[in-house]
C-alpha atoms as a PDB file:
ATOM      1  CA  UNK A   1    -117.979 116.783 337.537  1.00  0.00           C
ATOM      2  CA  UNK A   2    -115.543 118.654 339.775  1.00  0.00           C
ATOM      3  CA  UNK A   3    -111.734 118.465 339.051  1.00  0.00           C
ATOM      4  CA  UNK A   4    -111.345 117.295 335.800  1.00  0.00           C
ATOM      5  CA  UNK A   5    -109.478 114.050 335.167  1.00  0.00           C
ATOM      6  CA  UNK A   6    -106.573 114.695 332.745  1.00  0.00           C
ATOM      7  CA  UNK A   7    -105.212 111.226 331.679  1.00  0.00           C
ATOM      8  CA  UNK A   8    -101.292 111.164 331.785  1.00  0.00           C
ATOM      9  CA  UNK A   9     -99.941 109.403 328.288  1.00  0.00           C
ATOM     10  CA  UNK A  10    -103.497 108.032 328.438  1.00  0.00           C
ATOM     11  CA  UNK A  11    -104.541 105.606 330.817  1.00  0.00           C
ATOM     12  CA  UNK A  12    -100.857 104.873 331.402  1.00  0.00           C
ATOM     13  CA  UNK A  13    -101.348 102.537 334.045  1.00  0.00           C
ATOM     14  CA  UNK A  14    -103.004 100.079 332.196  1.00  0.00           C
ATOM     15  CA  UNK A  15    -101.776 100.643 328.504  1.00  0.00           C
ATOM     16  CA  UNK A  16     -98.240 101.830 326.892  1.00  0.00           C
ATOM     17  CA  UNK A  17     -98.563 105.266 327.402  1.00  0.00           C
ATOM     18  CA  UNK A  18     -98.633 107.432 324.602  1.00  0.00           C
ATOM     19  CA  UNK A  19    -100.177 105.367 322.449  1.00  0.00           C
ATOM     20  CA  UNK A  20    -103.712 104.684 320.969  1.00  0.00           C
ATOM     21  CA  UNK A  21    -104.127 101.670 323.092  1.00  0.00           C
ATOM     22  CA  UNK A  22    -103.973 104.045 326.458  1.00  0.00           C
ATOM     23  CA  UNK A  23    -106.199 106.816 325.027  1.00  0.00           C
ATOM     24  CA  UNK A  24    -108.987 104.374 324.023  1.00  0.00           C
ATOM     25  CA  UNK A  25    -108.800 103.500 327.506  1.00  0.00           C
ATOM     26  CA  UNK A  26    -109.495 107.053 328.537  1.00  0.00           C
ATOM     27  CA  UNK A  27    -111.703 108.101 325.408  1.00  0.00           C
ATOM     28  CA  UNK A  28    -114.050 105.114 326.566  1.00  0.00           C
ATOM     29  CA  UNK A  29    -114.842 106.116 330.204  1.00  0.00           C
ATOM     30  CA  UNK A  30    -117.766 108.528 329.948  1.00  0.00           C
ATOM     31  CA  UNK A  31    -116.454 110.408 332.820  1.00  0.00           C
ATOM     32  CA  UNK A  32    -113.015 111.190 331.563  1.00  0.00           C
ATOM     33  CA  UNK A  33    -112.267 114.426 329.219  1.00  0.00           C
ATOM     34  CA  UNK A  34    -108.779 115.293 328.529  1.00  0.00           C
ATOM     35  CA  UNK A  35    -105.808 113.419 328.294  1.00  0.00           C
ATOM     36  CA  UNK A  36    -101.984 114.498 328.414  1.00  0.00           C
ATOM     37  CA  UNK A  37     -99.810 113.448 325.415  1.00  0.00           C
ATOM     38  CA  UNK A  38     -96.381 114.309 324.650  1.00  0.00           C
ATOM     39  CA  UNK A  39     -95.651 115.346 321.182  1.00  0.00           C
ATOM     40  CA  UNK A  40     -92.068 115.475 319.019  1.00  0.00           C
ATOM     41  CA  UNK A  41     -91.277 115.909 315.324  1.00  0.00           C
ATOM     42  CA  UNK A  42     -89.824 112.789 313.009  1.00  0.00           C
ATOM     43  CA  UNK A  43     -86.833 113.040 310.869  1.00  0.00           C
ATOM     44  CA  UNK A  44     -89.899 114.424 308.114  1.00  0.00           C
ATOM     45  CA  UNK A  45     -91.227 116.902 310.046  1.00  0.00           C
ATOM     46  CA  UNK A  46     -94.151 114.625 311.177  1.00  0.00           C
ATOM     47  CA  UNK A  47     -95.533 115.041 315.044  1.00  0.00           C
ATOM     48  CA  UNK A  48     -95.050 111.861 316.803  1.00  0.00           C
ATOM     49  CA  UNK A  49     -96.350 110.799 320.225  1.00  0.00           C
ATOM     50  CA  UNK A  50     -93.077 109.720 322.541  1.00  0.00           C
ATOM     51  CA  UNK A  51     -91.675 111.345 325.317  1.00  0.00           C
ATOM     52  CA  UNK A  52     -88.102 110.646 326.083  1.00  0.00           C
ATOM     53  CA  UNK A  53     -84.919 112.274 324.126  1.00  0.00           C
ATOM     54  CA  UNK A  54     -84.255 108.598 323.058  1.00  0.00           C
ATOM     55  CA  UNK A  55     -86.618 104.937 321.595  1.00  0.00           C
ATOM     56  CA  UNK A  56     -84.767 102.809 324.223  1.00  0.00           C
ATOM     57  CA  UNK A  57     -87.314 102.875 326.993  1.00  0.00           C
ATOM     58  CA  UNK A  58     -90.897 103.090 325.714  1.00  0.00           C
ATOM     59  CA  UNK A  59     -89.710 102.147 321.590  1.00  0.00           C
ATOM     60  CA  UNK A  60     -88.089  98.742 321.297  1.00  0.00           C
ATOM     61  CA  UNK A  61     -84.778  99.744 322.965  1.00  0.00           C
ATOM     62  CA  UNK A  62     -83.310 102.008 320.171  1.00  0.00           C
ATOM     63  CA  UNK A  63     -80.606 104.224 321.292  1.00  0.00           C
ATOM     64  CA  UNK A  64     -81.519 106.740 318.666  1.00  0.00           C
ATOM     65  CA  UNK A  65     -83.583 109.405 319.005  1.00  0.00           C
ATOM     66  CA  UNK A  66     -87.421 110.564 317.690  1.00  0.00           C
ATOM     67  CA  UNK A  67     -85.588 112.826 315.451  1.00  0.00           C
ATOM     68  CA  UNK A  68     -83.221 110.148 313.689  1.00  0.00           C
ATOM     69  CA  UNK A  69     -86.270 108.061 312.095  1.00  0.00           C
ATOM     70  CA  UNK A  70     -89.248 109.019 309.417  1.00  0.00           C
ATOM     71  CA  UNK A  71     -93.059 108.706 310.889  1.00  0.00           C
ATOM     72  CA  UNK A  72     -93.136 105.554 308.849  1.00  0.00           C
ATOM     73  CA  UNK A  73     -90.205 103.963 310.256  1.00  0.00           C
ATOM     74  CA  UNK A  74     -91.141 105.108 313.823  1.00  0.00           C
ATOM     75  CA  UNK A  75     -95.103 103.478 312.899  1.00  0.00           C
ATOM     76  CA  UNK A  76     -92.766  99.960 312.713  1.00  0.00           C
ATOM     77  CA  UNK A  77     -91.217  99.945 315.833  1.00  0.00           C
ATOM     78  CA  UNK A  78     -92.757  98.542 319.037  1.00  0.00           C
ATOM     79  CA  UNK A  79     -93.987 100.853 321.622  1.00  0.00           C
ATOM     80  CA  UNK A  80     -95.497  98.501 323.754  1.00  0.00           C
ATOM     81  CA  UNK A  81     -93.669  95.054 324.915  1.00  0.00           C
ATOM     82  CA  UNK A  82     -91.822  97.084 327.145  1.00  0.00           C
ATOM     83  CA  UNK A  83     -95.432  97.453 328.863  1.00  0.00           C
ATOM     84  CA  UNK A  84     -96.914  93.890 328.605  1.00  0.00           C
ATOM     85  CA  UNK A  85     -96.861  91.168 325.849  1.00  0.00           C
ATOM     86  CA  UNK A  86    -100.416  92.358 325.378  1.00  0.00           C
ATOM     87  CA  UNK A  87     -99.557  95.225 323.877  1.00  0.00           C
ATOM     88  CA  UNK A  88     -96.674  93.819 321.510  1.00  0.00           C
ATOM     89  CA  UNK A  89     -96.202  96.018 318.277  1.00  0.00           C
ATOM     90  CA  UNK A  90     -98.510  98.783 319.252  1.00  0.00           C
ATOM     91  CA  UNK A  91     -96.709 101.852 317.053  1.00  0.00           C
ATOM     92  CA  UNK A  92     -95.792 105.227 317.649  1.00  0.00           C
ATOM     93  CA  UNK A  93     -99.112 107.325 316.742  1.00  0.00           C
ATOM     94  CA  UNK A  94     -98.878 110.461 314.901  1.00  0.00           C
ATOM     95  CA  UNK A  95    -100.583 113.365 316.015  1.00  0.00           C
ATOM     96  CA  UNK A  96    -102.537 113.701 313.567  1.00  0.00           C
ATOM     97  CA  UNK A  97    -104.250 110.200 314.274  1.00  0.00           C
ATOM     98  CA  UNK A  98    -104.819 110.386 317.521  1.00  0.00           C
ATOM     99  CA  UNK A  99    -107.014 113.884 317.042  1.00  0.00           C
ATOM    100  CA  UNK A 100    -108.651 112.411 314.033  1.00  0.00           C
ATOM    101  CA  UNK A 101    -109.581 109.176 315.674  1.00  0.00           C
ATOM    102  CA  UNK A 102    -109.977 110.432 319.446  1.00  0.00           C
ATOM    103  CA  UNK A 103    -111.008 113.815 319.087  1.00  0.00           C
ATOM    104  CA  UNK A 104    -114.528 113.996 319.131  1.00  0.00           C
ATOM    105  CA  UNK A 105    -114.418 112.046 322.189  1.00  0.00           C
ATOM    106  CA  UNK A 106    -111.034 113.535 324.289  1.00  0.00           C
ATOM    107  CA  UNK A 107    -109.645 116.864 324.596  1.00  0.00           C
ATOM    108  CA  UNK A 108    -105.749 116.860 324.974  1.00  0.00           C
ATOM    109  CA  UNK A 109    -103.190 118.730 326.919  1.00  0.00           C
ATOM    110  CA  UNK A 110    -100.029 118.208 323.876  1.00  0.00           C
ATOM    111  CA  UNK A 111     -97.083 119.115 325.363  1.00  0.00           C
ATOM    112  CA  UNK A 112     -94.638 120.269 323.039  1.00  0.00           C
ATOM    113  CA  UNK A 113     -91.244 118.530 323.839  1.00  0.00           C
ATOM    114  CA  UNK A 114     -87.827 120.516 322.466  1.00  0.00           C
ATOM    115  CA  UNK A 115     -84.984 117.451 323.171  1.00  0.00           C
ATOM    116  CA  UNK A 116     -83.722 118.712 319.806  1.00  0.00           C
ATOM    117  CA  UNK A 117     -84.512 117.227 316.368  1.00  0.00           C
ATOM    118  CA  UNK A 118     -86.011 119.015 313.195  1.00  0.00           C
ATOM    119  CA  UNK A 119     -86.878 122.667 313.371  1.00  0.00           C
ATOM    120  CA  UNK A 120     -90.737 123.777 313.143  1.00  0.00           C
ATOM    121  CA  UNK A 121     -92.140 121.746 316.210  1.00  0.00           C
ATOM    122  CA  UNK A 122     -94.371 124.522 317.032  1.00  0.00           C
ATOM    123  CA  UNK A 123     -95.959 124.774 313.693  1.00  0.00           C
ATOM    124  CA  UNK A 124     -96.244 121.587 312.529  1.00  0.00           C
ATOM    125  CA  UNK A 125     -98.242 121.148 316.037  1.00  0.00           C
ATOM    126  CA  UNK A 126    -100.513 123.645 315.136  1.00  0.00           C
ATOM    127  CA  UNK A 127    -101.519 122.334 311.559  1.00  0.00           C
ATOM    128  CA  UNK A 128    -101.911 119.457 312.734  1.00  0.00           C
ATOM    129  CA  UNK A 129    -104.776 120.767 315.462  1.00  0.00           C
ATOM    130  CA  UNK A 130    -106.003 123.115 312.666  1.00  0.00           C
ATOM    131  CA  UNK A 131    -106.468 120.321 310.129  1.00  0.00           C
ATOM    132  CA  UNK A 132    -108.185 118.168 312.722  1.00  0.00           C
ATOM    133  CA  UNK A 133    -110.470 121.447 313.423  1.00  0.00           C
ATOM    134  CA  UNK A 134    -109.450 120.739 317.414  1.00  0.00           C
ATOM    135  CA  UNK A 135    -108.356 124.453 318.080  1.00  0.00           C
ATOM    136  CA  UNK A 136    -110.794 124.775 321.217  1.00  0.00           C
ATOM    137  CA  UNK A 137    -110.337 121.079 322.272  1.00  0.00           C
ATOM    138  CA  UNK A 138    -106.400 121.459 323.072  1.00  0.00           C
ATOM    139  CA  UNK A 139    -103.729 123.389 324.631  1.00  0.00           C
ATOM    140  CA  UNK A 140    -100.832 123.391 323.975  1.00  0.00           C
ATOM    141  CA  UNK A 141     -98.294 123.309 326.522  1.00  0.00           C
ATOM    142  CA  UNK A 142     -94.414 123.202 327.209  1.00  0.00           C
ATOM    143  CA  UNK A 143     -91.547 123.337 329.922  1.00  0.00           C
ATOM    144  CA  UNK A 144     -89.871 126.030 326.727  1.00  0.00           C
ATOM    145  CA  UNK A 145     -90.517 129.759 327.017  1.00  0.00           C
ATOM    146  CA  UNK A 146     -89.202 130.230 323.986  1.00  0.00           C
ATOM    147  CA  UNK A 147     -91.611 127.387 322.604  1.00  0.00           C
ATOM    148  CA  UNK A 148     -94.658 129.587 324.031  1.00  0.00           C
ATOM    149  CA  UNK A 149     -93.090 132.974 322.649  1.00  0.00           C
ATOM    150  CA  UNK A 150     -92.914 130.668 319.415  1.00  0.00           C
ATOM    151  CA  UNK A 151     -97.123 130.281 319.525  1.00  0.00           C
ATOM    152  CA  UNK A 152     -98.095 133.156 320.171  1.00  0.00           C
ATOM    153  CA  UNK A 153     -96.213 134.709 317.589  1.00  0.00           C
ATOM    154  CA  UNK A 154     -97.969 132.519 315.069  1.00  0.00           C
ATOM    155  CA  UNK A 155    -101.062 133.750 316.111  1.00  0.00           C
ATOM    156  CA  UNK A 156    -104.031 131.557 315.902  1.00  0.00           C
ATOM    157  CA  UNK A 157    -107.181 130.771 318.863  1.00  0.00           C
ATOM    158  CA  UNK A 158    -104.959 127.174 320.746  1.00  0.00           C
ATOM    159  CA  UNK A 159    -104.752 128.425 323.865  1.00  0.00           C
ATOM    160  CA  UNK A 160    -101.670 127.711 325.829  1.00  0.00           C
ATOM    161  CA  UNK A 161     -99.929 126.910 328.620  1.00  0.00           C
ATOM    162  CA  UNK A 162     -96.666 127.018 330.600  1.00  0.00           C
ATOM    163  CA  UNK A 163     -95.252 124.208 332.649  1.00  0.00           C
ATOM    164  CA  UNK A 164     -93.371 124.245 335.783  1.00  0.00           C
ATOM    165  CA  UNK A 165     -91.761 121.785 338.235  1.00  0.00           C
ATOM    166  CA  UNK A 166     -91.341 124.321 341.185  1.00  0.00           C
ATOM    167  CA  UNK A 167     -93.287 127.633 341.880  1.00  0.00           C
ATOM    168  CA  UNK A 168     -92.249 131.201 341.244  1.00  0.00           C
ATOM    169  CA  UNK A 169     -94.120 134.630 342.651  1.00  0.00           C
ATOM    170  CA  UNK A 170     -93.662 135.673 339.295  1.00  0.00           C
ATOM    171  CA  UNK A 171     -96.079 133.143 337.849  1.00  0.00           C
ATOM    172  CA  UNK A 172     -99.529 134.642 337.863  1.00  0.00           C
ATOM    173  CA  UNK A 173     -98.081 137.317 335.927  1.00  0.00           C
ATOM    174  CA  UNK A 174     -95.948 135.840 333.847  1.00  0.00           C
ATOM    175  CA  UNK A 175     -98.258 133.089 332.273  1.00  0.00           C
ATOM    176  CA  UNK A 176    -100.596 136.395 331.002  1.00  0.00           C
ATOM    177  CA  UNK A 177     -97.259 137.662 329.169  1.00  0.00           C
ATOM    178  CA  UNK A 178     -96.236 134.271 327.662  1.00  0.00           C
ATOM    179  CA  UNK A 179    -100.045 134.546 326.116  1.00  0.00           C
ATOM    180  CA  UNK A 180    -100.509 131.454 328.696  1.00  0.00           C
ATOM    181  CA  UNK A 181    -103.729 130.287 330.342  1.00  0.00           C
ATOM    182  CA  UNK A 182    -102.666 127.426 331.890  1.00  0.00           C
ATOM    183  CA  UNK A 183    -100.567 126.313 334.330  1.00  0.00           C
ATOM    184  CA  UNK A 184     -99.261 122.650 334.258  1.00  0.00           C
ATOM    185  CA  UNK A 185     -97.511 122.073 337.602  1.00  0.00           C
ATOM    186  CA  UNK A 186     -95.849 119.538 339.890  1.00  0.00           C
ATOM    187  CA  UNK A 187     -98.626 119.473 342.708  1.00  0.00           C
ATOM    188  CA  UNK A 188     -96.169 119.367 344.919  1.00  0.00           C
ATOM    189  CA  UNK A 189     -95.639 123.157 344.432  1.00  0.00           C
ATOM    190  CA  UNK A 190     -99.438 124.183 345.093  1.00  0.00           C
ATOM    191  CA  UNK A 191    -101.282 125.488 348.112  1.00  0.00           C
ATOM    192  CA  UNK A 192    -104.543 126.751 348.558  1.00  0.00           C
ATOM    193  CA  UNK A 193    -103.022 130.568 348.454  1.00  0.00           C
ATOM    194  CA  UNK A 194    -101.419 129.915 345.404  1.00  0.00           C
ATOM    195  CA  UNK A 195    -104.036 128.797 343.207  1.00  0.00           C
ATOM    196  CA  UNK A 196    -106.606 131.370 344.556  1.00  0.00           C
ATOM    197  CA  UNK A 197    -103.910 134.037 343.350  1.00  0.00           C
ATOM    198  CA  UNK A 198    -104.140 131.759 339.434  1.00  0.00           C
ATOM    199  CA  UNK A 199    -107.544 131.599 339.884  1.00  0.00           C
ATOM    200  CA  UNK A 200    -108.020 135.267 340.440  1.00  0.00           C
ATOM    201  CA  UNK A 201    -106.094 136.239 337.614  1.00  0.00           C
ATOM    202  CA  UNK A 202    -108.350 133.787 335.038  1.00  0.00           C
ATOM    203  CA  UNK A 203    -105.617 131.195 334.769  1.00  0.00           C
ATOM    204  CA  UNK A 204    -106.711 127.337 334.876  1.00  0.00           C
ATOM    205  CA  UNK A 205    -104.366 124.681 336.836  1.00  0.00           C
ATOM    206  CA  UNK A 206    -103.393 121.474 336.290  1.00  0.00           C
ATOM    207  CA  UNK A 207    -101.993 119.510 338.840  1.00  0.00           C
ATOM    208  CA  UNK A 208     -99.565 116.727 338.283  1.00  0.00           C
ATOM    209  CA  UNK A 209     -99.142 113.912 338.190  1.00  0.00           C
ATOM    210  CA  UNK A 210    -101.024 112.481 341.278  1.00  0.00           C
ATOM    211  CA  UNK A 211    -101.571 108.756 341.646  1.00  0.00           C
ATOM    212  CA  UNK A 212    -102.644 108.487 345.193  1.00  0.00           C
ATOM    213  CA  UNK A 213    -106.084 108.462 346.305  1.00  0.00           C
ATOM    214  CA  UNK A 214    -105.929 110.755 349.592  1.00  0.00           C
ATOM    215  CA  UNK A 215    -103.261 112.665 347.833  1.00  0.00           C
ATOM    216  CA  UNK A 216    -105.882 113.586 344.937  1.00  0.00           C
ATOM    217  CA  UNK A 217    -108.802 114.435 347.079  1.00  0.00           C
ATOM    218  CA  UNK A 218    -106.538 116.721 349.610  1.00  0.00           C
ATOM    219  CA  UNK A 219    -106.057 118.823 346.307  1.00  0.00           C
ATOM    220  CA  UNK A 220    -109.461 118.713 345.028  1.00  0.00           C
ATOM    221  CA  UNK A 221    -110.539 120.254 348.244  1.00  0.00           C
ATOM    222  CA  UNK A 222    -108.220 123.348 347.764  1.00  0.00           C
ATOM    223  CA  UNK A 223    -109.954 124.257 344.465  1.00  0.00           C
ATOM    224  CA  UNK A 224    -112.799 122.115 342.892  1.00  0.00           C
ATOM    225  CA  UNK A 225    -111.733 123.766 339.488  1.00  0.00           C
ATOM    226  CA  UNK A 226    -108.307 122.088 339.800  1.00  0.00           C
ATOM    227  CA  UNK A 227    -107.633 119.912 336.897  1.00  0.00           C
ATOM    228  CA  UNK A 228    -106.043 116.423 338.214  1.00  0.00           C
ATOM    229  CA  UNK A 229    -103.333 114.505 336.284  1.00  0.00           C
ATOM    230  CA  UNK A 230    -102.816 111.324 336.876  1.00  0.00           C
ATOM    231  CA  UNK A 231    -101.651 107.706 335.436  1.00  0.00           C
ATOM    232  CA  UNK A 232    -104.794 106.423 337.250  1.00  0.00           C
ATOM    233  CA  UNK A 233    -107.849 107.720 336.474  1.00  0.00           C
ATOM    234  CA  UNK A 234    -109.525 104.847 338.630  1.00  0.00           C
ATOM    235  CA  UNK A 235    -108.055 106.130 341.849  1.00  0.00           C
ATOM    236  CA  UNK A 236    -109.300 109.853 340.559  1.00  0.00           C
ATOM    237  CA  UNK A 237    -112.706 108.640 340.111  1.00  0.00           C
ATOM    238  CA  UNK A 238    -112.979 106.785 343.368  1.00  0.00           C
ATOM    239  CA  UNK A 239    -111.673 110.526 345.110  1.00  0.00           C
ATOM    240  CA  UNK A 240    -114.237 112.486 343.129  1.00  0.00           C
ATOM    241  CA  UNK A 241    -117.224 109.978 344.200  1.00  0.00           C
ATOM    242  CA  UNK A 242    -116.052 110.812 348.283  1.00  0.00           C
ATOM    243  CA  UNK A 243    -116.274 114.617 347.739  1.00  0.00           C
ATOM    244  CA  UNK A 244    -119.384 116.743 347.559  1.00  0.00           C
ATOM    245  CA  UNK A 245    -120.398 117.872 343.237  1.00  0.00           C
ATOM    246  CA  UNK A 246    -120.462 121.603 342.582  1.00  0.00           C
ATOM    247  CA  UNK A 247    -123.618 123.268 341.260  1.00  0.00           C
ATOM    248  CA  UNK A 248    -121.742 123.847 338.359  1.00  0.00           C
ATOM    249  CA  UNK A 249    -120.150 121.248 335.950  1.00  0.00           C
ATOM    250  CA  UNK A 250    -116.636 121.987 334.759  1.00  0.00           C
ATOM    251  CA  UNK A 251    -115.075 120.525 331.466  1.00  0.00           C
END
């Protein structure tokens, strides 16, 4: 299928996002193959699915942060009443759970988030992938140059990728330098000359996060290799069935 369907905090507009109850969601629709999940590391070094500096908004109203708690007291809190009553006492996932439960059926965009906290986000994050044998079934990605310098000096096959909220003439060749091959960007920022000039170069593109059903298939139309993130894969899949299929079927 053209423009692949990248599932922000997993189907976040129907389940707590970041959590296992969101990515089942998006694991279970055939047509669906990656999904966006936010990553930070516990007070033990453990990768954690949340995305805000603090608990208070998605974590049972905590003012403290990821970085204050263990994995195992961060498993007891409840990440998602805030959502519905449905989803009361849903936990904080751990990396490492989500690719060993989900990973054979979802590929995932982790972005790396640096609000602070222990030291070693960057390799923990890779174990983690490594030990779940997911190396070609992520990338890792992150708002932090210094985050991307970080993975590539490790080494290893995750590719990467850099994200951006605004564009810059200096992005097609700075993503090579970073050791990127992604770009994760506002949509907002794109045109059709811009991602013909990625595109050129080798670089993939992820647009987000788009919600709105003319919005999504205007973009589509640009580049049919465009990956789309959104909170809504419905609306995504009701653009994609209006638009003409490619010879070619990109994952």
């Amino acid at each position: 299928m053209r423009n692949p369907c990248v599932a922000h905090r997993g189907w976040s507009s129907l389940a707590p996002e970041n959590t296992l109850a969101a990515l089942r969601l998006a694991a279970d629709a055939p047509d669906i193959g990656w999904a966006e999940i936010d990553v930070q590391l516990s007070s033990d070094g453990v990768p954690v699915l949340l995305h805000d500096r603090r608990l208070r908004r998605t974590a049972g109203g905590s003012r403290k942060e990821p970085g204050d708690l263990t994995a195992a007291q961060l498993a007891r809190l409840d990440a998602g009443s805030w959502f519905s009553s449905r989803y009361r006492g849903e936990p904080v996932p751990t990396l490492a759970q989500v690719l060993c439960e989900l990973g054979g059926r979802l590929r995932f965009n982790i972005e790396l988030k640096r609000h602070g906290g222990p030291d070693g986000l960057e390799e923990k994050v890779l174990a983690a992938v490594r030990e779940a044998g997911m190396e070609q079934r992520c990338v890792l990605t992150s708002f932090s140059r210094g985050a991307l310098l970080r993975l590539r000096e490790l080494g290893g096959t995750v590719p990467t990728g850099l994200i951006a909220d605004s564009w810059s003439s200096r992005l097609p060749e700075e993503l090579p330098a970073l050791g990127c091959s992604l770009l994760s960007i506002d949509y907002r920022a794109l045109n059709r000359e811009r991602l013909r000039s990625l595109r050129e170069r080798g670089l993939r593109v992820m647009a987000w996060t788009i919600d709105d059903y003319r919005i999504i298939r205007q973009y589509a139309l640009m580049d049919d290799r465009l990956m789309i993130c959104t909170n809504d894969p419905a609306r995504w899949r009701e653009a994609m069935r209006s638009l003409p299929q490619p010879d070619r079927i990109e994952d």
